[in-house]
Protein backbone atom coordinates (compact mmCIF):
# COMPACT_ATOMS: atom_id res chain seq x y z
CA UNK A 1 2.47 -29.06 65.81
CA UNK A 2 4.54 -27.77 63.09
CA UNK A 3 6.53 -25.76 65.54
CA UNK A 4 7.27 -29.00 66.95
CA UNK A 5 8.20 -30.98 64.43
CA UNK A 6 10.83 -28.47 62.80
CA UNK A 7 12.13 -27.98 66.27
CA UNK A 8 12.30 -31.65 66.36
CA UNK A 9 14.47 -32.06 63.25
CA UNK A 10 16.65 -29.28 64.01
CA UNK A 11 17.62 -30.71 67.02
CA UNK A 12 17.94 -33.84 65.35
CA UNK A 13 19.86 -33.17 62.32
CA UNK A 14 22.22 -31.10 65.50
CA UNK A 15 23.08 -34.23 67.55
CA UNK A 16 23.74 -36.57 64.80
CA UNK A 17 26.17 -33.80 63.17
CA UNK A 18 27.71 -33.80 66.58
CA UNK A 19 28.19 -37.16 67.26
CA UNK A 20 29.90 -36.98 63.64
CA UNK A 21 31.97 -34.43 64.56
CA UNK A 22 33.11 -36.14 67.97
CA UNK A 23 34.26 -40.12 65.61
CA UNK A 24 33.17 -43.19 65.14
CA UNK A 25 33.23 -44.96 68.30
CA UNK A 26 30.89 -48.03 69.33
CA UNK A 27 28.66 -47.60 72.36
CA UNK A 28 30.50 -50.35 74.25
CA UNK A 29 33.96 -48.73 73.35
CA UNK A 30 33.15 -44.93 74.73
CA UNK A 31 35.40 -43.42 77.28
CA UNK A 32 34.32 -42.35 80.04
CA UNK A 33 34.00 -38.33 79.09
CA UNK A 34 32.88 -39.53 75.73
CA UNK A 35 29.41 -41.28 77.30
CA UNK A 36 29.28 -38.17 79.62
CA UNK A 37 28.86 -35.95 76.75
CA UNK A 38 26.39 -38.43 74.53
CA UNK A 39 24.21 -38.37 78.00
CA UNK A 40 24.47 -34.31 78.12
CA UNK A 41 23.67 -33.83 74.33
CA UNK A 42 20.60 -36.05 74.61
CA UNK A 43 19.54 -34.39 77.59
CA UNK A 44 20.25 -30.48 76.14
CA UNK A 45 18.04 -31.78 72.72
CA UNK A 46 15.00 -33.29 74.59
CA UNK A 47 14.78 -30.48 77.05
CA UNK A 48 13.55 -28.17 74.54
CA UNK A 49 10.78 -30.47 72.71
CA UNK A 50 9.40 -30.80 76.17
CA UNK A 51 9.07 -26.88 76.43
CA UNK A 52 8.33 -24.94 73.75
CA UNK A 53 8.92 -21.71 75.93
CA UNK A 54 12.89 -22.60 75.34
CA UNK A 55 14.35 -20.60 72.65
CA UNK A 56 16.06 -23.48 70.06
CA UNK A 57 19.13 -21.18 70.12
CA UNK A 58 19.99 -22.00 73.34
CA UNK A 59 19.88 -25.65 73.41
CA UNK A 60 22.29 -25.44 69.83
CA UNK A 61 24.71 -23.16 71.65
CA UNK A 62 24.88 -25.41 74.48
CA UNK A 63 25.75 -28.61 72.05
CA UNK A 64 28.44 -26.76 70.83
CA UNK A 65 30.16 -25.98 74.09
CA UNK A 66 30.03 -29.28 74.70
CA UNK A 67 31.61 -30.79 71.38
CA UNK A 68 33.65 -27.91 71.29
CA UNK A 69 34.82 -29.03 75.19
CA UNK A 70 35.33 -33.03 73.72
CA UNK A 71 37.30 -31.88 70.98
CA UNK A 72 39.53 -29.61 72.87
CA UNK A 73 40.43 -32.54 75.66
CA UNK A 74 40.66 -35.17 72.70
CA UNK A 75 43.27 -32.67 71.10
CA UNK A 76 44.93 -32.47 74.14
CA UNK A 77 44.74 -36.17 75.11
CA UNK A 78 46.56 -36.86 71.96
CA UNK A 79 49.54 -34.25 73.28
CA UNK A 80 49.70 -35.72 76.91
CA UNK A 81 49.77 -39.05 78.04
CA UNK A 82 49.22 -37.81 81.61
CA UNK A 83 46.21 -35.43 80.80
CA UNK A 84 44.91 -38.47 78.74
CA UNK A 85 45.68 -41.39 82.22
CA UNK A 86 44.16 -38.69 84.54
CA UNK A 87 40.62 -38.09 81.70
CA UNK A 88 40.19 -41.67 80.35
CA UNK A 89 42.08 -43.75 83.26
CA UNK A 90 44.23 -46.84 82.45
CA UNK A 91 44.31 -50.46 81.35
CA UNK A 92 44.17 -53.12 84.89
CA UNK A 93 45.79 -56.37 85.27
CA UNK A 94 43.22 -58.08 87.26
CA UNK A 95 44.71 -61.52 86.17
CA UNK A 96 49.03 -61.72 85.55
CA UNK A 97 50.98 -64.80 85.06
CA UNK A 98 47.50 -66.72 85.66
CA UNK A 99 46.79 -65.22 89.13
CA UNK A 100 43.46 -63.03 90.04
CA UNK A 101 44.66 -60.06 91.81
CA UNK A 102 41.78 -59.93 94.62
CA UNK A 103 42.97 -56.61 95.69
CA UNK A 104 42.78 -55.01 92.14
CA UNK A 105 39.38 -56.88 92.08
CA UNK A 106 38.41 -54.84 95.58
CA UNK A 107 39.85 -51.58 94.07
CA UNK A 108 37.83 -51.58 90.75
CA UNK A 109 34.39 -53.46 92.58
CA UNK A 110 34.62 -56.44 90.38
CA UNK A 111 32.96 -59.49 91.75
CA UNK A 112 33.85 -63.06 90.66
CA UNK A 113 30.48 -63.72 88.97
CA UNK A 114 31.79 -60.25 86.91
CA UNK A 115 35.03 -61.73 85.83
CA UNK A 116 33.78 -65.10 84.81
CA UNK A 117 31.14 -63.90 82.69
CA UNK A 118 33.52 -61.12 80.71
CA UNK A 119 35.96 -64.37 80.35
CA UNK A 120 33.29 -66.25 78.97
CA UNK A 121 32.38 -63.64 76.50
CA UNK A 122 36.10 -63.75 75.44
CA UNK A 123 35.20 -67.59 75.02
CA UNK A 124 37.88 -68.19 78.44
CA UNK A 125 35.10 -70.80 80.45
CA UNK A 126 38.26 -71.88 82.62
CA UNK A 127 40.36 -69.28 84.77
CA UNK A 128 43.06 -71.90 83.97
CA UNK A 129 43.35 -71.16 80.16
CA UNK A 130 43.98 -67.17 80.86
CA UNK A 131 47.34 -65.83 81.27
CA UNK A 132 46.98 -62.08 81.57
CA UNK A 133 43.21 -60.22 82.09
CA UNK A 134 43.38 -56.59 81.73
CA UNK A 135 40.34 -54.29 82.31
CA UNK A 136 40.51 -51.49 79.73
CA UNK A 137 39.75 -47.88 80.73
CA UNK A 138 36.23 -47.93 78.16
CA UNK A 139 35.37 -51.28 80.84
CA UNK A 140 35.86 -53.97 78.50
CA UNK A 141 38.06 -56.97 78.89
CA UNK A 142 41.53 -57.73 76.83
CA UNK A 143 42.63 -61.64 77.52
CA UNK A 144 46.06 -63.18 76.52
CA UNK A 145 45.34 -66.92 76.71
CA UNK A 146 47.61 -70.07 78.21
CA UNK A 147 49.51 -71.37 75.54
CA UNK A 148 47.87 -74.91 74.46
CA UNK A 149 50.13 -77.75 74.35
CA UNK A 150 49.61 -79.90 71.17
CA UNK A 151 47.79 -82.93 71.98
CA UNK A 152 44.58 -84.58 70.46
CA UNK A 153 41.37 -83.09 70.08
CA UNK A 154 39.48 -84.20 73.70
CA UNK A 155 35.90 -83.83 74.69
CA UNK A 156 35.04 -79.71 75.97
CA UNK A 157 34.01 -79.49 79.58
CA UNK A 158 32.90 -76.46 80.93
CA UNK A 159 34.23 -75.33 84.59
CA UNK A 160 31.54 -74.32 87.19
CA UNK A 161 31.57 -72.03 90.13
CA UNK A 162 31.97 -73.93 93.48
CA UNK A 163 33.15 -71.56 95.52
CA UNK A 164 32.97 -67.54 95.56
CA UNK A 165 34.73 -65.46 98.55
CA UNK A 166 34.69 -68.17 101.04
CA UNK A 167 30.82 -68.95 100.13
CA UNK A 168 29.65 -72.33 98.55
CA UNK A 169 27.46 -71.62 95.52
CA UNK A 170 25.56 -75.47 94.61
CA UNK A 171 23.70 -73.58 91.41
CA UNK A 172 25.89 -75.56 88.87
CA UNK A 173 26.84 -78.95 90.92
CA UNK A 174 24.94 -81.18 88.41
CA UNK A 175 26.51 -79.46 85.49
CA UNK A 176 30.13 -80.16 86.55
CA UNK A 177 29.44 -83.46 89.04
CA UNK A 178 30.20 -81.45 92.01
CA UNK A 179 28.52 -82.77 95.24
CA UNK A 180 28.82 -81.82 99.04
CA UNK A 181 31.09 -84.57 99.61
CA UNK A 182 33.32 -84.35 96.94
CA UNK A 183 34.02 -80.23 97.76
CA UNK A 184 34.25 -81.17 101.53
CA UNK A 185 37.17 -84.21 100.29
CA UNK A 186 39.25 -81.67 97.77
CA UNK A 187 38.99 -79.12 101.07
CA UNK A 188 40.47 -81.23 102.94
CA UNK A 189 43.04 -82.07 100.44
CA UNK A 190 44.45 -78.72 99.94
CA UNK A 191 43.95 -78.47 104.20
CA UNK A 192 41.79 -75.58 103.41
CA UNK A 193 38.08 -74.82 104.52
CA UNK A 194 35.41 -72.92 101.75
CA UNK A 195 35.68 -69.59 103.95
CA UNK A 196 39.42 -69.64 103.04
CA UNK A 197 38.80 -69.83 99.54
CA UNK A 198 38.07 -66.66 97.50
CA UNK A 199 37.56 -68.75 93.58
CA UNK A 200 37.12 -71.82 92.99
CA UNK A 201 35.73 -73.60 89.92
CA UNK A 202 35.47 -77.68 89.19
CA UNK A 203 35.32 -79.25 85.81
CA UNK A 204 33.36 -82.75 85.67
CA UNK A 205 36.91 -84.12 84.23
CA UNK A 206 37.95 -83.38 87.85
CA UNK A 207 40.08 -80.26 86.74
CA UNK A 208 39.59 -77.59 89.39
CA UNK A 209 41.30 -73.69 90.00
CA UNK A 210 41.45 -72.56 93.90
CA UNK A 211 42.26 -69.24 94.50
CA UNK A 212 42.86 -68.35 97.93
CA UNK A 213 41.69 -65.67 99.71
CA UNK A 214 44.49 -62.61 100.72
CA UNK A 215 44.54 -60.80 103.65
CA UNK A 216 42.97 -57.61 103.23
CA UNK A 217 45.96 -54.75 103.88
């Protein structure tokens, strides 16, 4: 048992001087190779508290290859902007000039259900009030919003879901005062049916964004 336990705070005492060594980086802002090599180091430190057979050396040399391998591609990110596009990837415009890109959305497997709910953690509950949406390489979302014109302080109404890739989605009717009827009327309106549409959200102030679907190339 004591075996254990210094093992155990060896190993320890390692990854936490490791992480150290590798910055100060939030779990939700890690690159890609970054949460690669926190998955690796916890894996190398738990393998050898689950056999005692392993000699601790081994595990501590392996942690070091591995930081050692971080820092050397972090140095060399900082040098090269194409070494550092190819390792981390890039930022995507999945929204420009107030316009989802449905093929960017295809490329990077974002649904619509994904996009609203990042917007609505960047406090965006209308597709309306965003003029550029980028996806950052660490998977989190950047939003430049619609400029707002000055005008008096009006009641806040929150934008449902009506339509998603040409299906109807009734979850949130009551919330907004969408009914069958009234989609089937602004369908006809824009001469459009719902399998045409690919977004669509309604507002119970009768404020509504249709997005229509692109053919796929």
């Amino acid at each position: 048992m004591t075996v254990l336990l210094l093992r155990t705070v060896i190993l320890y005492v390692a990854v936490i001087v490791s992480v150290r060594l590798m910055g100060k980086r939030q779990i939700g802002e890690l690159q890609p190779e970054e949460l690669v090599v926190t998955i690796l180091l916890s894996d190398v430190a738990t393998t050898p508290l689950q056999d005692m057979q392993i000699p601790l050396l081994q595990p501590l040399m392996i942690m070091m290859v591995i930081v050692a391998c971080e820092l050397l591609f972090a140095a060399i990110s900082l040098k090269s902007r194409t070494f550092r596009t190819l390792v981390q990837g890039h930022a995507i415009p999945i929204v420009k000039n107030g316009k989802l890109d449905q093929k960017l959305l295809r490329k990077i497997r974002y649904t619509v259900d994904d996009v609203l709910e990042a917007l609505r953690l960047k406090d965006v509950f209308d597709l309306n009030d965003a003029a550029f949406v980028y996806v950052e390489s660490n998977g989190s979302l950047s939003v430049l919003k619609q400029p707002q014109p000055q005008t008096p302080p009006q009641k806040a109404v929150l934008p449902c879901l009506v339509i998603s890739d040409g299906k109807v989605v009734r979850d949130a009717f009551s919330l907004c005062g969408m009914t069958d009827e009234k989609l089937q009327i602004l369908l006809r309106q824009k001469h459009k049916q719902a399998k045409d549409i690919f977004l669509m959200t309604y507002a119970a102030d009768g404020t509504s964004y249709i997005l229509e679907k692109e053919e796929k190339a």
